[in-house]
Protein backbone atom coordinates (compact mmCIF):
# COMPACT_ATOMS: atom_id res chain seq x y z
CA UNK A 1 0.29 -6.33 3.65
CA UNK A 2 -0.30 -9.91 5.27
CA UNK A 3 -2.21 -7.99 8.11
CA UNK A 4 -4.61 -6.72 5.55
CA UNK A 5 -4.83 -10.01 3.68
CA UNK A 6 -5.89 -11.65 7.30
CA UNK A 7 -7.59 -8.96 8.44
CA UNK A 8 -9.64 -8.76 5.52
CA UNK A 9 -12.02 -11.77 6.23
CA UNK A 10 -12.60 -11.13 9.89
CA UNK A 11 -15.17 -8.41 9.09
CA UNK A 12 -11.98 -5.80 9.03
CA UNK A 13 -10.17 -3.79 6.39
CA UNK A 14 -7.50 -1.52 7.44
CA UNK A 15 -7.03 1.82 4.91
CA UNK A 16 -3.55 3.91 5.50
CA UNK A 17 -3.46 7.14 4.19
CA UNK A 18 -0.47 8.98 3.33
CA UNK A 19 0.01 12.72 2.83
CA UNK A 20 3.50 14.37 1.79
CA UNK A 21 3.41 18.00 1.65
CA UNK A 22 6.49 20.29 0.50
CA UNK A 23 6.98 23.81 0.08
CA UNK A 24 6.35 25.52 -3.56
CA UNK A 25 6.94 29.06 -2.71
CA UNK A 26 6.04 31.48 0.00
CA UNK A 27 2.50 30.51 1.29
CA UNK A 28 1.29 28.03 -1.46
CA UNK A 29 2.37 24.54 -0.76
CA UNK A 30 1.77 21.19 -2.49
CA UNK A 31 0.95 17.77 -0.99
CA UNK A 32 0.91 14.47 -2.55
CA UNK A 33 -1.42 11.77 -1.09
CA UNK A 34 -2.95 8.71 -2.08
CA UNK A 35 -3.80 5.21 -0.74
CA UNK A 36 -0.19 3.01 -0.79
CA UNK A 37 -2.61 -0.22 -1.56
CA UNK A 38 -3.82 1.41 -4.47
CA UNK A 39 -1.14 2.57 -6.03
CA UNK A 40 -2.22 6.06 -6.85
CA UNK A 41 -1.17 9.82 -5.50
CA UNK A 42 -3.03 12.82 -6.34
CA UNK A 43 -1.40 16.86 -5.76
CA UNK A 44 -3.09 19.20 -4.27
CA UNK A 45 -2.20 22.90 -3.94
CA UNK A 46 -2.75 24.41 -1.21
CA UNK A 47 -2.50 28.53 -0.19
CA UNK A 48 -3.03 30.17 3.13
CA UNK A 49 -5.32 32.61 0.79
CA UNK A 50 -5.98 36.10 1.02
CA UNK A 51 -6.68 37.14 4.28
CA UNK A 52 -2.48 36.37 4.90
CA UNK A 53 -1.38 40.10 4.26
CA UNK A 54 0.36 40.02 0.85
CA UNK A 55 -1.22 36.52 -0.18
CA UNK A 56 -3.35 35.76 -3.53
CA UNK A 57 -5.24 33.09 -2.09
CA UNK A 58 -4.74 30.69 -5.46
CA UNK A 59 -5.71 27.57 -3.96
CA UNK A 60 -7.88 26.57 -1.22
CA UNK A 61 -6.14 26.71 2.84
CA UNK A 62 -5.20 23.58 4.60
CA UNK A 63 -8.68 24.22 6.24
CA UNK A 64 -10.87 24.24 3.95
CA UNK A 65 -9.59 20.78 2.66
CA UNK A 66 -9.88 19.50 5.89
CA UNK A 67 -13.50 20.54 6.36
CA UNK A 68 -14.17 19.54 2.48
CA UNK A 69 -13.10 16.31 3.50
CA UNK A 70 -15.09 15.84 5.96
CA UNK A 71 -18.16 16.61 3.66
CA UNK A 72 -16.55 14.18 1.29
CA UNK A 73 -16.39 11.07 3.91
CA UNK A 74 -19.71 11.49 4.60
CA UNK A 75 -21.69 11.98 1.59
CA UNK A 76 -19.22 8.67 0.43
CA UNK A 77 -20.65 6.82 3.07
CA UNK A 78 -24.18 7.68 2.44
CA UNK A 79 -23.88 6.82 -1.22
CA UNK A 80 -22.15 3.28 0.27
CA UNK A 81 -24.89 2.36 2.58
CA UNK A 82 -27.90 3.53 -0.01
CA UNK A 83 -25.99 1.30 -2.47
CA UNK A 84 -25.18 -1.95 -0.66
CA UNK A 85 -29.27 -1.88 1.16
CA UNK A 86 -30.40 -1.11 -2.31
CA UNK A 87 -32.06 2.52 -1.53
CA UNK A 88 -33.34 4.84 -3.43
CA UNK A 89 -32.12 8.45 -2.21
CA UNK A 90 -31.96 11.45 -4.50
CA UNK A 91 -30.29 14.69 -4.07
CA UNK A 92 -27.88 13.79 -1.20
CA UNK A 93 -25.87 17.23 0.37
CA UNK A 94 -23.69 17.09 3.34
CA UNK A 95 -22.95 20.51 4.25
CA UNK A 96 -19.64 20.68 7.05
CA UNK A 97 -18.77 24.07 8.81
CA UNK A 98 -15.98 24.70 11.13
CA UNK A 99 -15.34 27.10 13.25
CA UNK A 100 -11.68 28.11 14.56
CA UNK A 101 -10.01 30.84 16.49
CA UNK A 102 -6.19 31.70 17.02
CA UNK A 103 -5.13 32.90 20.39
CA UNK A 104 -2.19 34.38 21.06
CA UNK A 105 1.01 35.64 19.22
CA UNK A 106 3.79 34.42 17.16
CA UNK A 107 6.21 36.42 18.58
CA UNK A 108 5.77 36.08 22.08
CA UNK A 109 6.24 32.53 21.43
CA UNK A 110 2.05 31.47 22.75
CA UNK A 111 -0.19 31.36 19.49
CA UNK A 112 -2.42 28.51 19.53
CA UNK A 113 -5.27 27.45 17.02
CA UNK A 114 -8.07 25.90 17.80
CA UNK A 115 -11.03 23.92 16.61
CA UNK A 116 -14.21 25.22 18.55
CA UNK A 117 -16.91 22.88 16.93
CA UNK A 118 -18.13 21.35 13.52
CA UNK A 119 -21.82 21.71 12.54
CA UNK A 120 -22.73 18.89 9.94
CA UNK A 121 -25.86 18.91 7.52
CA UNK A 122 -26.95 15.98 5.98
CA UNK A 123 -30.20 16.65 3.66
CA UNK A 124 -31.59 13.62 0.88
CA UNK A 125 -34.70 12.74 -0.79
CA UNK A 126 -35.88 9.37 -0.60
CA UNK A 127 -39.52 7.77 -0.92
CA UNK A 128 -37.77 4.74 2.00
CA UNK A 129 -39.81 3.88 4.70
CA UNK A 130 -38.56 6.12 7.41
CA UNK A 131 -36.75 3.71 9.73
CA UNK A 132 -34.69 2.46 6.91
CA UNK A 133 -33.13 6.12 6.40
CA UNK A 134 -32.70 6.78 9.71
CA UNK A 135 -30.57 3.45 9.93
CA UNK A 136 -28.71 4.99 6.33
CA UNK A 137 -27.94 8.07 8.36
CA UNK A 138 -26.86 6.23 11.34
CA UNK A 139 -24.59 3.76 9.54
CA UNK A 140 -23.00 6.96 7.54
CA UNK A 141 -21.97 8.49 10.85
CA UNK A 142 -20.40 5.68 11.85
CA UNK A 143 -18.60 4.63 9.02
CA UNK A 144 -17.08 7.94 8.76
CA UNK A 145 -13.26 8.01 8.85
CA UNK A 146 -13.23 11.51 9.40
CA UNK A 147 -15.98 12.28 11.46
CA UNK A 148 -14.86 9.64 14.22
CA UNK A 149 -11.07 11.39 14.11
CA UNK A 150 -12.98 14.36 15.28
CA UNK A 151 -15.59 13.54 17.53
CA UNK A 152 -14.74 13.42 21.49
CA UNK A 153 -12.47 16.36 20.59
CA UNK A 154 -14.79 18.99 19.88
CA UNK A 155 -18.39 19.70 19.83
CA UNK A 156 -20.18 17.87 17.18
CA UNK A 157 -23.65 19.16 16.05
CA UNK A 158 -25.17 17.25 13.80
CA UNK A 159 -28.70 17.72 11.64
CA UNK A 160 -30.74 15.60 9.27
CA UNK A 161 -33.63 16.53 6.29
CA UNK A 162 -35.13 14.15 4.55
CA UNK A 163 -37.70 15.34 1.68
CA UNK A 164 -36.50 19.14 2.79
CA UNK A 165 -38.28 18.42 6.90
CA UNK A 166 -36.13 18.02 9.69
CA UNK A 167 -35.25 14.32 10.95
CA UNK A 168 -34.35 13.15 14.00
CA UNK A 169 -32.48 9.91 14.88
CA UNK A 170 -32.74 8.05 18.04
């Protein structure tokens, strides 16, 4: 915690996340997570869903919270930067799609999954002079947690709309 404390004023602030998942029965499975500086843990259920044979799919897969997160990181960014520059921006949506295959087999002992590529969406509306929501957008990508964990390791692509047109950043 003294790291934090020093790091703190030097322009950094470390966050740890912590995620402690445990078995509830066949496919569904629970995880607790939270912030430790915070001091609070939310559970989350989590099933492999339906297209397991024999499955109900009551909860979402491990998956689709990891690609909901991403969303999530993002659109909490934008809504950081807008804030803190004092912009006005109006129905924000981050839309994130991944796409994954499996290769392989259980039972031969060589299945693999992998990640192929994440497309990412980000669409506002904002009267802002046009420079100063292309710097918003810029900022948001690189102030996201999850989107830097991913980058480098598999394609990327990555759109912007602002007022429903396409935008592109430098």
């Amino acid at each position: 915690m003294t790291d934090l404390v020093a790091n703190q004023g030097k322009g950094k602030r470390d966050i740890v996340v912590t995620a402690k998942a445990s078995s509830i029965e066949k496919w569904r499975k629970q995880v607790v997570a939270g912030q430790p500086e915070t001091g609070k843990e939310f559970a989350f259920i989590s099933d492999e869903g339906s297209y397991i044979p024999g499955e109900e799919g009551t909860a979402p897969s491990p998956l689709t919270y990891f690609v909901s997160g991403m969303a999530l990181c993002l659109i909490s960014h934008i809504t950081q930067v807008a804030n803190k520059k004092k912009l006005d921006v109006r129905n924000e949506k981050v839309t994130a799609t991944a796409h994954f295959h499996e290769e392989g087999s259980v039972l031969r002992g060589d299945a693999e999954g992998f990640c192929d590529r994440f497309e990412i969406n980000i669409a506002l509306d904002s009267d802002e002079e046009i420079r100063e929501i292309k710097q918003l957008i810029r900022l948001t990508h690189r102030l996201c947690f999850a989107e830097k964990a991913v980058i480098g390791s598999v394609p990327v692509i990555i759109t912007q709309q602002l007022n429903g047109q396409p935008l592109i950043i430098d």
